[in-house]
PDB file of N, CA and C in Angstrom:
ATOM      1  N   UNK A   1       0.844  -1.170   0.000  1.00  0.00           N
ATOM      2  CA  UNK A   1       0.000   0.000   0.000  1.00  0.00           C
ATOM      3  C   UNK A   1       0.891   1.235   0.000  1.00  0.00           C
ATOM      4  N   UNK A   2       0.306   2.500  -0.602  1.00  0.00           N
ATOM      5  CA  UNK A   2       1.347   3.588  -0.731  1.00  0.00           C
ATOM      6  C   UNK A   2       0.066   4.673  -0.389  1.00  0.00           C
ATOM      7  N   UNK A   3       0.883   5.452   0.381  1.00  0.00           N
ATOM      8  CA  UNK A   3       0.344   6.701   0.791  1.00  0.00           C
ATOM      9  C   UNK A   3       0.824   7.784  -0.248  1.00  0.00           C
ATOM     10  N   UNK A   4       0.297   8.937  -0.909  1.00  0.00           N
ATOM     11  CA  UNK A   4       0.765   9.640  -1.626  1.00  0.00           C
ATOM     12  C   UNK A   4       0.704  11.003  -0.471  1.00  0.00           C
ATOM     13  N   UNK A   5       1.430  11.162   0.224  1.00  0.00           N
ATOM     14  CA  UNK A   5       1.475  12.419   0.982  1.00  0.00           C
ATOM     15  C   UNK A   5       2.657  13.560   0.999  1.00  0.00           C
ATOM     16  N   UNK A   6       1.685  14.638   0.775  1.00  0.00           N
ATOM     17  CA  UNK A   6       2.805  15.772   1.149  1.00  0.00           C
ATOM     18  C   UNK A   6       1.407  17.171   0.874  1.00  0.00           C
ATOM     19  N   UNK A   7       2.388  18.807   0.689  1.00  0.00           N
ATOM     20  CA  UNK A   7       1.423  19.675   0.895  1.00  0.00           C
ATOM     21  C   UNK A   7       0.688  19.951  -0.047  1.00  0.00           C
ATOM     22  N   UNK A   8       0.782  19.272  -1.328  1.00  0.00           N
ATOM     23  CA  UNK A   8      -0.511  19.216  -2.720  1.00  0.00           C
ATOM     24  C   UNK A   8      -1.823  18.686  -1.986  1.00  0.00           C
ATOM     25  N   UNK A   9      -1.768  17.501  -1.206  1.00  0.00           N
ATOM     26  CA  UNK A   9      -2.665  16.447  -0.663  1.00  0.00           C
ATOM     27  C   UNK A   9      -3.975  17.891  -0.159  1.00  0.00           C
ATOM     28  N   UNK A  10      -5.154  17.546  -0.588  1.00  0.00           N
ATOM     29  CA  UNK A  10      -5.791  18.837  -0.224  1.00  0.00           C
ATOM     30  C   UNK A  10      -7.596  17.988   0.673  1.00  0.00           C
ATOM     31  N   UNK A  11      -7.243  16.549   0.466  1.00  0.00           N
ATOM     32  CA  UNK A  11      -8.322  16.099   1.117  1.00  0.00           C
ATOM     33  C   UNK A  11      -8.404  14.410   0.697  1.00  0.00           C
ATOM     34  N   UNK A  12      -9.254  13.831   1.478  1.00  0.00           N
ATOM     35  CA  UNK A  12      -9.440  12.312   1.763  1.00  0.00           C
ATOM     36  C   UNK A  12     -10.681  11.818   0.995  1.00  0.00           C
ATOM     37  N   UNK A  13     -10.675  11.448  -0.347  1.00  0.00           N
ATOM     38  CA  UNK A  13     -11.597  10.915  -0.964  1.00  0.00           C
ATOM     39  C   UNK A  13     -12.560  10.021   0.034  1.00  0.00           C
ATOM     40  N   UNK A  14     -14.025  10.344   0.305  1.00  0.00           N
ATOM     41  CA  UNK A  14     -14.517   9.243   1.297  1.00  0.00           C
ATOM     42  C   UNK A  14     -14.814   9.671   2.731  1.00  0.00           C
ATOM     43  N   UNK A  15     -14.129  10.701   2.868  1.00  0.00           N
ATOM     44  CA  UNK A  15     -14.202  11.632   4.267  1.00  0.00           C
ATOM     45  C   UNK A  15     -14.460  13.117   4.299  1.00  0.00           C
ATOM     46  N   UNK A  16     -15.286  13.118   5.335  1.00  0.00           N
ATOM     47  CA  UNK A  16     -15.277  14.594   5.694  1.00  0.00           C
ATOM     48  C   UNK A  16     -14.351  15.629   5.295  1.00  0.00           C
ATOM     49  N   UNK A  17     -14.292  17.008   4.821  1.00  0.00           N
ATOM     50  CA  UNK A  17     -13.411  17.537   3.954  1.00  0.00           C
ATOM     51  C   UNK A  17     -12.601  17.769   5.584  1.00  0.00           C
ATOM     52  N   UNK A  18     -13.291  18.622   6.585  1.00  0.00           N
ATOM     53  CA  UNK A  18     -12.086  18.589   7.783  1.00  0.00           C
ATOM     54  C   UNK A  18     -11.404  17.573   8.524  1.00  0.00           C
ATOM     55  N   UNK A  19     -12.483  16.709   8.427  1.00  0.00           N
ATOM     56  CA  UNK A  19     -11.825  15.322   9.135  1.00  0.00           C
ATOM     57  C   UNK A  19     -10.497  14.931   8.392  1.00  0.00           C
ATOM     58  N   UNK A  20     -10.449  14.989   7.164  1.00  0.00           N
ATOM     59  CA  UNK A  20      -9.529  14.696   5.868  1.00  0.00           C
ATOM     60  C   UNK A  20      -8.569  15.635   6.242  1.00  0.00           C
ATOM     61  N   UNK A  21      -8.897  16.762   6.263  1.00  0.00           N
ATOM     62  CA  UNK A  21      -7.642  17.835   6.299  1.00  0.00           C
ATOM     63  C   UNK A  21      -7.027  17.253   7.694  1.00  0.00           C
ATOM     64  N   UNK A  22      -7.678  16.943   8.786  1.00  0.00           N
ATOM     65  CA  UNK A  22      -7.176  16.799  10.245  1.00  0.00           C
ATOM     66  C   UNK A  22      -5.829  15.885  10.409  1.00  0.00           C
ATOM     67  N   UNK A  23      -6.651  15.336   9.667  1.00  0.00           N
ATOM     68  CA  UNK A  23      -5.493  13.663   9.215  1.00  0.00           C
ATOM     69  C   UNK A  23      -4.621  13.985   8.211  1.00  0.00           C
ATOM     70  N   UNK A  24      -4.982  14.912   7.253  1.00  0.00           N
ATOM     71  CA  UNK A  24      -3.692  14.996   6.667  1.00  0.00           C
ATOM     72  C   UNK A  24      -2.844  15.816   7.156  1.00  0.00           C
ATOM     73  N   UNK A  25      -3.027  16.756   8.355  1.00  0.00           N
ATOM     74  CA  UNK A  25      -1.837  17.612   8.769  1.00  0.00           C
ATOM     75  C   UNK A  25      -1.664  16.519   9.945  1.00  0.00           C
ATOM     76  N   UNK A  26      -2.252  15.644  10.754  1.00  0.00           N
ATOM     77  CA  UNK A  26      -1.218  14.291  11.403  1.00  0.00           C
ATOM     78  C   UNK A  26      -0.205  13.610  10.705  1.00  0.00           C
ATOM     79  N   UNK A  27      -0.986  13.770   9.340  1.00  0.00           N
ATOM     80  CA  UNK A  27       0.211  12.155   9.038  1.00  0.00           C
ATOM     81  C   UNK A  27       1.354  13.355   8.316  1.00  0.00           C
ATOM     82  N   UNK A  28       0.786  14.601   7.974  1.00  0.00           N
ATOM     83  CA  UNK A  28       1.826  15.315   7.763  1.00  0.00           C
ATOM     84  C   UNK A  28       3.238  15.615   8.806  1.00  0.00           C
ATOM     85  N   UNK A  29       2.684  15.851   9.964  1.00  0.00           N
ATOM     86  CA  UNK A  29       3.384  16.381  11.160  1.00  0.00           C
ATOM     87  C   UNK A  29       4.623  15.115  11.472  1.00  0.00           C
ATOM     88  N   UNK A  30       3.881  13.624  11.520  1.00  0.00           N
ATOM     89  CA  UNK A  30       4.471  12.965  11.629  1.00  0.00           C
ATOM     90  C   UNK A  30       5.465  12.293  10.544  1.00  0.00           C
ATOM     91  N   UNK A  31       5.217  12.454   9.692  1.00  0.00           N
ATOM     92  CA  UNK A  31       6.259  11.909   8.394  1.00  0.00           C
ATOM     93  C   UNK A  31       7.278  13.001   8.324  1.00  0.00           C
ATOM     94  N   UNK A  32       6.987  14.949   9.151  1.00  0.00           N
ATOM     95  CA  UNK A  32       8.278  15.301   8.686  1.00  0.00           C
ATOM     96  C   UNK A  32       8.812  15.760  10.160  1.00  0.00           C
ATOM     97  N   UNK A  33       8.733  14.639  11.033  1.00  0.00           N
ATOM     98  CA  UNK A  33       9.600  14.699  12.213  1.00  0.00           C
ATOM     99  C   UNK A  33      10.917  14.589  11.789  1.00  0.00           C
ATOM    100  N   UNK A  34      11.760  15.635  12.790  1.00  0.00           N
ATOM    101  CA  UNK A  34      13.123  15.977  12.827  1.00  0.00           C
ATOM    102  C   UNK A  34      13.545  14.671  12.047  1.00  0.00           C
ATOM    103  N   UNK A  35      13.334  13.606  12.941  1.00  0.00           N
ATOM    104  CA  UNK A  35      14.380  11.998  12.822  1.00  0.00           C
ATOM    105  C   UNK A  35      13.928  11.296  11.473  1.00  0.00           C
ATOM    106  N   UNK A  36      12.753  11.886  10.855  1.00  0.00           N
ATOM    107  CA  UNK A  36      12.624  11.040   9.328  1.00  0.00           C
ATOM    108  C   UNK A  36      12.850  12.119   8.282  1.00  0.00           C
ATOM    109  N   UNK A  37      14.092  13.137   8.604  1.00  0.00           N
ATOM    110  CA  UNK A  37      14.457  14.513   7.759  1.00  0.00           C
ATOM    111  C   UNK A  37      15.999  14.199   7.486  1.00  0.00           C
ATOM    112  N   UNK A  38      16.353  14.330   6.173  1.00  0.00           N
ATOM    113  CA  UNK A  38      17.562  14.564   5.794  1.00  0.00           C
ATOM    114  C   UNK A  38      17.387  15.279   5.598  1.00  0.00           C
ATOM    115  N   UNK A  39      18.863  16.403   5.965  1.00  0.00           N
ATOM    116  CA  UNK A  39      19.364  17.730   5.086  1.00  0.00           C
ATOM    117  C   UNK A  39      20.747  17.349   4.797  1.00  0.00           C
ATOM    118  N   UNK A  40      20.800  17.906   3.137  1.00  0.00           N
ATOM    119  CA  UNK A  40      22.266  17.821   2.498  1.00  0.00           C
ATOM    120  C   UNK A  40      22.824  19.352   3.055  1.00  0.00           C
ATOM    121  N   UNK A  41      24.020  18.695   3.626  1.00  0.00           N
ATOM    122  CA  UNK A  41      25.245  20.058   3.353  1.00  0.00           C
ATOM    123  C   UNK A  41      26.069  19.464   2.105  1.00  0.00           C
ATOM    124  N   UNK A  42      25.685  20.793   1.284  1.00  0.00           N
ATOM    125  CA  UNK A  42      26.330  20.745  -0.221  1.00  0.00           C
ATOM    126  C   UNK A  42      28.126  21.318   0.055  1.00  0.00           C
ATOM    127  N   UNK A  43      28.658  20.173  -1.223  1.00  0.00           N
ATOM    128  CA  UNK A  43      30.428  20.586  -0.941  1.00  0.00           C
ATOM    129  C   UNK A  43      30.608  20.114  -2.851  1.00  0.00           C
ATOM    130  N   UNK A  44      31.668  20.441  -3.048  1.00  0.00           N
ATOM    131  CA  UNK A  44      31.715  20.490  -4.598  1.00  0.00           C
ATOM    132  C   UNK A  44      31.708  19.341  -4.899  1.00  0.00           C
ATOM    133  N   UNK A  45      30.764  18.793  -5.784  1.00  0.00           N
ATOM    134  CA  UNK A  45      30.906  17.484  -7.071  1.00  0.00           C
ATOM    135  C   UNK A  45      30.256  17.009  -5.907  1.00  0.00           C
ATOM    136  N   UNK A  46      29.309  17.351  -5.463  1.00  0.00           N
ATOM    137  CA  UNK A  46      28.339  16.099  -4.769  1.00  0.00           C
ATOM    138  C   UNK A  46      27.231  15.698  -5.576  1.00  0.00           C
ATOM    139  N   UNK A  47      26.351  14.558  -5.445  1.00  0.00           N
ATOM    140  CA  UNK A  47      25.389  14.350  -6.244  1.00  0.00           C
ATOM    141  C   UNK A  47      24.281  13.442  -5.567  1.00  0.00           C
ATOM    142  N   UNK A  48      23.025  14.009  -5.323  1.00  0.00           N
ATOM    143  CA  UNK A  48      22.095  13.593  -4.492  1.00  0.00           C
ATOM    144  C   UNK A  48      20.880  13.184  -5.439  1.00  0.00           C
ATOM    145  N   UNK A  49      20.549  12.129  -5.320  1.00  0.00           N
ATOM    146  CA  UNK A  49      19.345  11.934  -5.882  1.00  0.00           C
ATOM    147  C   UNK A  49      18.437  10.717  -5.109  1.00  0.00           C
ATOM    148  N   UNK A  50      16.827  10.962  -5.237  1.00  0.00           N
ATOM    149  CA  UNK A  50      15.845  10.546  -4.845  1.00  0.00           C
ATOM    150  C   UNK A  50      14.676  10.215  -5.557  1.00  0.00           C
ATOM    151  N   UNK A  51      14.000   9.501  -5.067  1.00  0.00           N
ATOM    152  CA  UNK A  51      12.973   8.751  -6.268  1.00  0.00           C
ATOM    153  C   UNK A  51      11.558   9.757  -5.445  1.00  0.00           C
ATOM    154  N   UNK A  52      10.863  10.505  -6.012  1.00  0.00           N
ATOM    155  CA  UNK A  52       9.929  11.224  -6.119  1.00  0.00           C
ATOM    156  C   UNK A  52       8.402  10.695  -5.766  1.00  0.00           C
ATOM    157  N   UNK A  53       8.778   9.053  -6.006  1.00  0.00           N
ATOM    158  CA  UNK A  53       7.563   8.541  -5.779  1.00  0.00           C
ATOM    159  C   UNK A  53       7.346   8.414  -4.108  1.00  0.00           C
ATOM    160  N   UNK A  54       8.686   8.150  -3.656  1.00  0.00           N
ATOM    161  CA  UNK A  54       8.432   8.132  -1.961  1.00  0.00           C
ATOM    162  C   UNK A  54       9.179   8.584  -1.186  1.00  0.00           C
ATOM    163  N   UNK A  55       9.263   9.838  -1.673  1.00  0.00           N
ATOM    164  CA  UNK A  55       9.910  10.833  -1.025  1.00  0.00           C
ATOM    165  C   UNK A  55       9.244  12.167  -0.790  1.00  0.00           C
ATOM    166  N   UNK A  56       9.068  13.068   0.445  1.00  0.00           N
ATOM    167  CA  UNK A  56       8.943  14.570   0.546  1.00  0.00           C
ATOM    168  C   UNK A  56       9.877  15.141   0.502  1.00  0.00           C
ATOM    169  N   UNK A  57      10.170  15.855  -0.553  1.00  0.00           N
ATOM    170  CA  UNK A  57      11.125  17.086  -0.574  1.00  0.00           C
ATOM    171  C   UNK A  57      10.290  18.304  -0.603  1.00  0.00           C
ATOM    172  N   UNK A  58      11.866  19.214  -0.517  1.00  0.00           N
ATOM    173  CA  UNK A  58      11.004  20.524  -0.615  1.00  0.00           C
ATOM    174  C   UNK A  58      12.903  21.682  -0.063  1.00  0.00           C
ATOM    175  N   UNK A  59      12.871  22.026  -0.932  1.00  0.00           N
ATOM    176  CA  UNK A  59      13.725  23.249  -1.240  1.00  0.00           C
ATOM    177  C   UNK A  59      14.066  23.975  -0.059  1.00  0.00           C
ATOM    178  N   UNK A  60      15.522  24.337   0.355  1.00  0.00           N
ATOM    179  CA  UNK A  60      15.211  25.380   0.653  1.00  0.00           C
ATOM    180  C   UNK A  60      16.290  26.846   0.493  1.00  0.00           C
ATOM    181  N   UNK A  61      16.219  27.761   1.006  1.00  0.00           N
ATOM    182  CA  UNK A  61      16.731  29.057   0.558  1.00  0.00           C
ATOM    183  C   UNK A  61      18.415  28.808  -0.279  1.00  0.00           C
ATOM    184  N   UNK A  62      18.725  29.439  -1.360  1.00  0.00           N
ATOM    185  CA  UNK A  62      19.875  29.447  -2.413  1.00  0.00           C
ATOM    186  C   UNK A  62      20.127  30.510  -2.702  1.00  0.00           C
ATOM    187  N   UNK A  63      21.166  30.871  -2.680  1.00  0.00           N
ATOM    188  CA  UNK A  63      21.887  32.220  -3.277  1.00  0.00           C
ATOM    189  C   UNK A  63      22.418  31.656  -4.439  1.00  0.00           C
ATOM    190  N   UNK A  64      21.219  32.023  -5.042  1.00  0.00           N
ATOM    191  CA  UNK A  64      21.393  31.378  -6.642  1.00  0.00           C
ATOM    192  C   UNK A  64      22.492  32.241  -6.998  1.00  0.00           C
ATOM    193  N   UNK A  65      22.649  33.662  -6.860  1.00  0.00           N
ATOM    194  CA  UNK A  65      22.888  34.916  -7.245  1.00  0.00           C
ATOM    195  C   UNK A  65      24.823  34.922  -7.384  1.00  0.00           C
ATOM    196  N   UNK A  66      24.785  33.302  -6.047  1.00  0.00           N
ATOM    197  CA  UNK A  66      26.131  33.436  -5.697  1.00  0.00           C
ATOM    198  C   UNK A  66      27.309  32.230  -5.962  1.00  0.00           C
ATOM    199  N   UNK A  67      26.217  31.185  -6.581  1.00  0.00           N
ATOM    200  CA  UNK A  67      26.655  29.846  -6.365  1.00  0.00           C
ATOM    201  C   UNK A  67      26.043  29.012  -8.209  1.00  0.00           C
ATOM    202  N   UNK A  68      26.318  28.219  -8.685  1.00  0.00           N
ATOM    203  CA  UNK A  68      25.937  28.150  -9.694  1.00  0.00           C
ATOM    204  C   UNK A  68      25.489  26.733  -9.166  1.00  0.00           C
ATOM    205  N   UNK A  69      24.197  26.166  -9.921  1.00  0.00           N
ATOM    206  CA  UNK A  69      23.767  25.369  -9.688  1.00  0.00           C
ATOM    207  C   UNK A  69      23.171  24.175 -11.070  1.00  0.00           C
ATOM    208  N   UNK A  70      23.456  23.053 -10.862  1.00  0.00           N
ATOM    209  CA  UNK A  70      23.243  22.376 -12.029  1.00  0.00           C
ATOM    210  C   UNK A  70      22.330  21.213 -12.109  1.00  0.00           C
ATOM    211  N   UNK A  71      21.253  21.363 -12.040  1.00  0.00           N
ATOM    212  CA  UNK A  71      20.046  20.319 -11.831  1.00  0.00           C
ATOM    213  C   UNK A  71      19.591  19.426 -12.776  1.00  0.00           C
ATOM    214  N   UNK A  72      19.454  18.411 -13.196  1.00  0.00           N
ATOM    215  CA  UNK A  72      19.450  17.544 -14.005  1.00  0.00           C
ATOM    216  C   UNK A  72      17.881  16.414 -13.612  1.00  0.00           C
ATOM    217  N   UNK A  73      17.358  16.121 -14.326  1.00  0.00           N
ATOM    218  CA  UNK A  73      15.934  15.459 -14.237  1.00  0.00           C
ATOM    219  C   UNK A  73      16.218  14.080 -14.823  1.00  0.00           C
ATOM    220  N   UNK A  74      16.147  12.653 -14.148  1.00  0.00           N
ATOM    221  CA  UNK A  74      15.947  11.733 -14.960  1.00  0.00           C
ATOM    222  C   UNK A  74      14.662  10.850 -14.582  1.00  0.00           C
ATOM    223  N   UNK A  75      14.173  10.249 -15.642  1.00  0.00           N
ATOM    224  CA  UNK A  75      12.466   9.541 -15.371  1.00  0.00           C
ATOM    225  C   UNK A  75      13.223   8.499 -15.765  1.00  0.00           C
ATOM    226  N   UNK A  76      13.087   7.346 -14.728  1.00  0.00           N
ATOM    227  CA  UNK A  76      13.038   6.005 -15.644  1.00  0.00           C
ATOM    228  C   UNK A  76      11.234   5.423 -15.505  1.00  0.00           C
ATOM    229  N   UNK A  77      11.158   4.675 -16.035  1.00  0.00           N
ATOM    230  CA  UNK A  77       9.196   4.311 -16.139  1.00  0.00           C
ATOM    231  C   UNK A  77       9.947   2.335 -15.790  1.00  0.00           C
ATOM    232  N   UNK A  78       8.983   1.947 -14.945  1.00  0.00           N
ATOM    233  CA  UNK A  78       8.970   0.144 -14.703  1.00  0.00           C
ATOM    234  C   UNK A  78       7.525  -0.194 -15.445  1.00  0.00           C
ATOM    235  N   UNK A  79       7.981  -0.995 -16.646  1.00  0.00           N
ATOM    236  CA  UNK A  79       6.593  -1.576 -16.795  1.00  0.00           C
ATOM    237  C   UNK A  79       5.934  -2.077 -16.167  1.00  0.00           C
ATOM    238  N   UNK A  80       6.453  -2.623 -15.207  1.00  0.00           N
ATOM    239  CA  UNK A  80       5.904  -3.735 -14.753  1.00  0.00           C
ATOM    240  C   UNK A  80       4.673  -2.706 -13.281  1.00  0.00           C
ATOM    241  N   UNK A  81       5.278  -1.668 -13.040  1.00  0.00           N
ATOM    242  CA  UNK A  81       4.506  -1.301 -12.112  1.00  0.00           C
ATOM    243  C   UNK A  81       3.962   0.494 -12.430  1.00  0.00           C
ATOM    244  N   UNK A  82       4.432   0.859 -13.663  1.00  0.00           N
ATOM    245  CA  UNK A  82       3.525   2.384 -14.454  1.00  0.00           C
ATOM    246  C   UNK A  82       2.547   1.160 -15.695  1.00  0.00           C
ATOM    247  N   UNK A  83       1.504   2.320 -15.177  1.00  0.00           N
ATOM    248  CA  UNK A  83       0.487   1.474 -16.108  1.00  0.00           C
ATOM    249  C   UNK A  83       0.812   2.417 -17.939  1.00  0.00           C
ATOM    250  N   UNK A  84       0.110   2.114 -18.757  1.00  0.00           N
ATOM    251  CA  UNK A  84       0.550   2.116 -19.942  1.00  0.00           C
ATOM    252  C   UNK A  84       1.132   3.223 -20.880  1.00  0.00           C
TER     253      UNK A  84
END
């Protein structure tokens, strides 16, 4: 079973729209406790990557202005488990 959670999640198909929201800022609160949080400290030629499907990310502040940054996107697709 897979939970799709993070701050898009806007309600619980099947439930009350507040009851839904209630639960989704629990299971929110609890999935981004301190101890289930990585933070990268960035150092040159590092390279971090994560699979999107079960992961919360989320950005934070860059001095773009000061630092050059090089972001790269790759999709792989599993047949066996993306439908067609």
């Amino acid at each position: 079973m897979t939970l799709y959670l993070a701050s898009h999640a806007t309600h619980i198909v099947g439930m009350d729209v507040a009851e839904g929201k209630a639960l989704l800022a629990e299971l929110i609160a609890f999935a981004t406790q301190e101890r289930f949080v990585y933070r990268h400290k960035w150092r040159p030629h590092d390279l971090v990557i994560w699979d999107n499907r079960c992961t919360m990310h989320r950005a934070t502040p860059f001095a773009d202005t000061r630092y050059q940054r090089d972001m790269r996107r790759a999709t792989v697709r599993d047949p066996e488990t993306t439908p067609g």
